[in-house]
PDB file of N, CA and C in Angstrom:
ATOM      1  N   UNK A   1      94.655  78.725 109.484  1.00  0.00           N
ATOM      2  CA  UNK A   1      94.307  79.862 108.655  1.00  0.00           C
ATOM      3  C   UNK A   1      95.581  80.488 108.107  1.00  0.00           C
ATOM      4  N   UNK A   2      95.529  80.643 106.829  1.00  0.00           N
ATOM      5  CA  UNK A   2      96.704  81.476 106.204  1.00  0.00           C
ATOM      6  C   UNK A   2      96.798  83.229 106.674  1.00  0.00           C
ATOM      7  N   UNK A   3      98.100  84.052 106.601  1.00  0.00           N
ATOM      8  CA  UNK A   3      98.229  84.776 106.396  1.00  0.00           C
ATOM      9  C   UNK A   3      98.987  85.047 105.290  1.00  0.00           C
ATOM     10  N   UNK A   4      98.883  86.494 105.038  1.00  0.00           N
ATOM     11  CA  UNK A   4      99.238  87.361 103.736  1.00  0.00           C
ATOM     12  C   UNK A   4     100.179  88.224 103.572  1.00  0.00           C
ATOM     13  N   UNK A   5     100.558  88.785 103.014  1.00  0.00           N
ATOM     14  CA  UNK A   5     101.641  89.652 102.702  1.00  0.00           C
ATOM     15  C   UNK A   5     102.006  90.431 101.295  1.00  0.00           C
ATOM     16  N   UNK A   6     102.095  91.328 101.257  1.00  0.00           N
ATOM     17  CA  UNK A   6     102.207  92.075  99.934  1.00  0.00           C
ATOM     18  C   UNK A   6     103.528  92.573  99.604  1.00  0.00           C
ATOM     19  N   UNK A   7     104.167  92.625  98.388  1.00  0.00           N
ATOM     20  CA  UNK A   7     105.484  93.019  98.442  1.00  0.00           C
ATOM     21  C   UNK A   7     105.143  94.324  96.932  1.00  0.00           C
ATOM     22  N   UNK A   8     105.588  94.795  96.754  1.00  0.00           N
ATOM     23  CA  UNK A   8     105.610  96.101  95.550  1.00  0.00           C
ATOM     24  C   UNK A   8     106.404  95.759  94.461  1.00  0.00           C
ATOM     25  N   UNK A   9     105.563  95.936  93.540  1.00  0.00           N
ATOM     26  CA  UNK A   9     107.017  95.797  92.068  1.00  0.00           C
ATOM     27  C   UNK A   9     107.035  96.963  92.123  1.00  0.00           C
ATOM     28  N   UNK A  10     108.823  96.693  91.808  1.00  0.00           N
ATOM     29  CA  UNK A  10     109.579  97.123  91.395  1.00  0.00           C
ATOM     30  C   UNK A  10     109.246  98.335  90.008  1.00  0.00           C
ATOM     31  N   UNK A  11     109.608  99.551  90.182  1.00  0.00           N
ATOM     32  CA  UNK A  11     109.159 100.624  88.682  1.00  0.00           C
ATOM     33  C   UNK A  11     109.255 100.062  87.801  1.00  0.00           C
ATOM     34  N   UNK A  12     110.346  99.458  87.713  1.00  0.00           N
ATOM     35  CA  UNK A  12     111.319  99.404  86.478  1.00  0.00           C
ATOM     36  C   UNK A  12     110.953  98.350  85.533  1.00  0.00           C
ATOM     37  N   UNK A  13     110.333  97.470  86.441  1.00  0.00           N
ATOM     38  CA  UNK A  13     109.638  95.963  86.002  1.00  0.00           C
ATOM     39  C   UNK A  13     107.953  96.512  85.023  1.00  0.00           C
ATOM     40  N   UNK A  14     108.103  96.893  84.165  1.00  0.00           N
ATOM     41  CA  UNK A  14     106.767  96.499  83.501  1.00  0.00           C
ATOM     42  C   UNK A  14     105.921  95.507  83.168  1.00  0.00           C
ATOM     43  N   UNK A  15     104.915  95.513  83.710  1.00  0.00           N
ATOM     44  CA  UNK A  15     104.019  94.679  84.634  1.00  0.00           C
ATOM     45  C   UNK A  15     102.519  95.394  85.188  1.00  0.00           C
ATOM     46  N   UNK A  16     101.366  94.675  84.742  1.00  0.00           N
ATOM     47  CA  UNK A  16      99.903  95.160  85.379  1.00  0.00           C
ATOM     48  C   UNK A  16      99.962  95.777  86.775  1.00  0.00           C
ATOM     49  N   UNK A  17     100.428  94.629  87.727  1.00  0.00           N
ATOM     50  CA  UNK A  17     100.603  94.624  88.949  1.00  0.00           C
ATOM     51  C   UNK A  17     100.902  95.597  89.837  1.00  0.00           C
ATOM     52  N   UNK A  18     100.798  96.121  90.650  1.00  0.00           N
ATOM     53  CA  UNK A  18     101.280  97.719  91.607  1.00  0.00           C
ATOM     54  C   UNK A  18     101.967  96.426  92.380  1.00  0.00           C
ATOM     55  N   UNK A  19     100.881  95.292  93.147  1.00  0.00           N
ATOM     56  CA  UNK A  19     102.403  94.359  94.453  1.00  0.00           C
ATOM     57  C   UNK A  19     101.329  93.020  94.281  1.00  0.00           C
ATOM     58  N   UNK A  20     102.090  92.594  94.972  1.00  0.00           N
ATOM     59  CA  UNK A  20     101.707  90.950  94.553  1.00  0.00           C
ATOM     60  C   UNK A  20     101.314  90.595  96.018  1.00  0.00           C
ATOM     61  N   UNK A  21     100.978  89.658  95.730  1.00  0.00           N
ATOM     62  CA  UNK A  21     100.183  88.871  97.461  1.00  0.00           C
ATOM     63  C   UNK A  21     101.250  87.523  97.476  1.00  0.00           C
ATOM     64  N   UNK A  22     101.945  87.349  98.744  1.00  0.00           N
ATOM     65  CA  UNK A  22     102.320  85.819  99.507  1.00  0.00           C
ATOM     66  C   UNK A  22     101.726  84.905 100.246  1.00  0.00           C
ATOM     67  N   UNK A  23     101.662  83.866 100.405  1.00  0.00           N
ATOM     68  CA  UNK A  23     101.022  83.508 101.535  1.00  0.00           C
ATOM     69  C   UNK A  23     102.244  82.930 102.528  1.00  0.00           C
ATOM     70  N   UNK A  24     101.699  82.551 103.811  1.00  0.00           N
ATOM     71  CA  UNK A  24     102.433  82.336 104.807  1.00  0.00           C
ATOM     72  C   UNK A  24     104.064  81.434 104.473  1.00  0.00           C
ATOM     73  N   UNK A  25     104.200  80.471 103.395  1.00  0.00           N
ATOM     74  CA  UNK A  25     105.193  79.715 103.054  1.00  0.00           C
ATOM     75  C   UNK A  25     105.694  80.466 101.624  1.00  0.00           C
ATOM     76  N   UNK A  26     105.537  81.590 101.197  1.00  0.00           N
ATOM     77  CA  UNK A  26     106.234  82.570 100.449  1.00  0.00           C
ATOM     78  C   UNK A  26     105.884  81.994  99.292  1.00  0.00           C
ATOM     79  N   UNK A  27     104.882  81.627  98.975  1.00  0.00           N
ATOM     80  CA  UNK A  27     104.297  81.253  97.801  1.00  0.00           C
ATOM     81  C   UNK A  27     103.394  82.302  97.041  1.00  0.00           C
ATOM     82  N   UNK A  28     103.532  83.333  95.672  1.00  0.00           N
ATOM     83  CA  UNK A  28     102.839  84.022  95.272  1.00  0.00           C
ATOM     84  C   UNK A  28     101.183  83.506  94.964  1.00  0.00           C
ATOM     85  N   UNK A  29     100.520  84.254  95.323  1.00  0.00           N
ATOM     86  CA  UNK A  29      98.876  84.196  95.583  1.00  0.00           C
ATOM     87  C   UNK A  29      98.082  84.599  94.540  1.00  0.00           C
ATOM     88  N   UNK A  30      97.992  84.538  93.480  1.00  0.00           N
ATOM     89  CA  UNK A  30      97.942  84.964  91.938  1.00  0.00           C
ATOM     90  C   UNK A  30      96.465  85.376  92.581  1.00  0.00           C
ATOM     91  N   UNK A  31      95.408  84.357  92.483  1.00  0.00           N
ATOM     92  CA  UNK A  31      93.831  84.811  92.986  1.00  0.00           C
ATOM     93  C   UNK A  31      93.727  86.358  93.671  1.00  0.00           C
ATOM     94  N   UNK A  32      94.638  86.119  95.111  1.00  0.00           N
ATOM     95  CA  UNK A  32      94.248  87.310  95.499  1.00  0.00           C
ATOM     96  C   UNK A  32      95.267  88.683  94.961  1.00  0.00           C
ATOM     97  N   UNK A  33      96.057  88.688  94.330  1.00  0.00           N
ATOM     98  CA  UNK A  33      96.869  89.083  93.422  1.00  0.00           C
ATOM     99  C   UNK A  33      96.363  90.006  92.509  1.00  0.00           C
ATOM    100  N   UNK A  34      95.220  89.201  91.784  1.00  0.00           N
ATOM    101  CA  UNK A  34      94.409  89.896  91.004  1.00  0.00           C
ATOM    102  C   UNK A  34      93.021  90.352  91.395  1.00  0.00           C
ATOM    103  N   UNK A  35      93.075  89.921  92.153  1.00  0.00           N
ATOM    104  CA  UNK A  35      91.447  90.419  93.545  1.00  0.00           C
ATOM    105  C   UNK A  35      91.762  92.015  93.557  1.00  0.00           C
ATOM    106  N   UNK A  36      92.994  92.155  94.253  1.00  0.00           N
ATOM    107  CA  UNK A  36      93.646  93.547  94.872  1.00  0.00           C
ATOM    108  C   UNK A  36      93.746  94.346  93.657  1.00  0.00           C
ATOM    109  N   UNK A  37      94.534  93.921  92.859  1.00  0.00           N
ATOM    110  CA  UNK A  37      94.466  94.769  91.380  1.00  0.00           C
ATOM    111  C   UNK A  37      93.529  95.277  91.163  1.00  0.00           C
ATOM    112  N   UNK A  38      92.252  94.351  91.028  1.00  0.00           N
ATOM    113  CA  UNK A  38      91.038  94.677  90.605  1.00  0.00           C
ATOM    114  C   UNK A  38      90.207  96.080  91.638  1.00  0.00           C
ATOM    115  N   UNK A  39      90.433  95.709  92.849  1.00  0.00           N
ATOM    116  CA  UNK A  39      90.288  96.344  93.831  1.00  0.00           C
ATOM    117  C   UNK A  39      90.976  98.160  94.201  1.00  0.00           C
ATOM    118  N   UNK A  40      91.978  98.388  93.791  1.00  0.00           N
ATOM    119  CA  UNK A  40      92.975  99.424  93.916  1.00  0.00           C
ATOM    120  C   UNK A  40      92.309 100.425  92.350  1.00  0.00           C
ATOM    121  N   UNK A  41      91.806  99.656  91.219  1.00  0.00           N
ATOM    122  CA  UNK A  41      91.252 100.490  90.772  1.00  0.00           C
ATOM    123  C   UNK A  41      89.698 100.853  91.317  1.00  0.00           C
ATOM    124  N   UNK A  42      89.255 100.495  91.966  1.00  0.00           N
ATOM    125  CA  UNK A  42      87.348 100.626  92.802  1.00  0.00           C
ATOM    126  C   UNK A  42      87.920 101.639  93.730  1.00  0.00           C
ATOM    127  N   UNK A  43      88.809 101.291  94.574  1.00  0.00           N
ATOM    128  CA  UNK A  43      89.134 102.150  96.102  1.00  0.00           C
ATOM    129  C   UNK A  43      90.457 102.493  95.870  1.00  0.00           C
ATOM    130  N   UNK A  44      90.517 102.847  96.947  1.00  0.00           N
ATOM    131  CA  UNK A  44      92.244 103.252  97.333  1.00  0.00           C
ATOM    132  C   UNK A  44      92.906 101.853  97.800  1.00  0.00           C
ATOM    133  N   UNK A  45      93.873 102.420  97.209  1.00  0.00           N
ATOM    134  CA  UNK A  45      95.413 101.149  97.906  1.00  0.00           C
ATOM    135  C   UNK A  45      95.305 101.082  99.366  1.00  0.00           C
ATOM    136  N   UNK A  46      95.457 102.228 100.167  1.00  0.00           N
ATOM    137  CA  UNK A  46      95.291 102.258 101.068  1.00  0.00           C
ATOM    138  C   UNK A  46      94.441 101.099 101.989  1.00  0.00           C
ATOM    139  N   UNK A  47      93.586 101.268 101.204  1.00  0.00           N
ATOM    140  CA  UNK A  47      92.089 100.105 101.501  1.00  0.00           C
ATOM    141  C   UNK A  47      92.281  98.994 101.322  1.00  0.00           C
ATOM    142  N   UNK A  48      92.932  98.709 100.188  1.00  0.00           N
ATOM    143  CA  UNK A  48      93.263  97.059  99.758  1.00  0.00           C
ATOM    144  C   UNK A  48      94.574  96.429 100.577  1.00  0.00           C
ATOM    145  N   UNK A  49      95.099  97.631 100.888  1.00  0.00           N
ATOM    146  CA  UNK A  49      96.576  96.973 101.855  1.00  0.00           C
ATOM    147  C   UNK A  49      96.187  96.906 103.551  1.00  0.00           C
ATOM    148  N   UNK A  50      95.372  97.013 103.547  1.00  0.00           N
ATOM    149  CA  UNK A  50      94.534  97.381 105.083  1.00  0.00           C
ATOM    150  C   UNK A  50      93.877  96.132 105.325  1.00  0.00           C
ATOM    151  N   UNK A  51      93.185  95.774 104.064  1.00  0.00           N
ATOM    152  CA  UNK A  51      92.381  94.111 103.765  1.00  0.00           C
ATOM    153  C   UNK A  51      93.433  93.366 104.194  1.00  0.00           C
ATOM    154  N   UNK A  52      94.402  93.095 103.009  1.00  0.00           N
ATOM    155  CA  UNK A  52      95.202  92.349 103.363  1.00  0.00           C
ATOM    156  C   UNK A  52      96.335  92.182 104.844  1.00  0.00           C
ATOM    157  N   UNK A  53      96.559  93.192 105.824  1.00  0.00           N
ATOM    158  CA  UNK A  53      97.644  93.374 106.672  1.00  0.00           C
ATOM    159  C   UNK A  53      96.053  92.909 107.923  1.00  0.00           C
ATOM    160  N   UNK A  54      95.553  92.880 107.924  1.00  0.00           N
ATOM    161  CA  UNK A  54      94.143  92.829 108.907  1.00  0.00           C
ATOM    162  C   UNK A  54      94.362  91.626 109.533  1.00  0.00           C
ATOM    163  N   UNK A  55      94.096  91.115 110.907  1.00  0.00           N
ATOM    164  CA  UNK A  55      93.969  90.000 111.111  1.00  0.00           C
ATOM    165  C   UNK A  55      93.206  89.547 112.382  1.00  0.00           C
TER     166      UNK A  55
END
């Protein structure tokens, strides 16, 4: 089973994105990437970074 990881862009970087998803071999996770995006506008961040750090 994979795990996850979220990292934050950067302000300065203009970009959709608030943070991006990794998976276990530091490979960006575009799917769930844009899952969370999608997600952070429905709920809180809080909530979507809670999904992801869960295990």
């Amino acid at each position: 089973m994979s795990s996850f990881f979220h990292v934050y862009c950067p302000e300065e970087v203009n970009i959709n994105y608030r943070l991006f998803v990794f998976d276990d071999i530091n490979e960006g996770f575009i799917l769930l990437t844009e899952y969370d995006h999608d997600q952070i506008k429905r709920i809180s961040e809080r909530f979507v970074i809670a999904y992801l750090t869960h295990k």
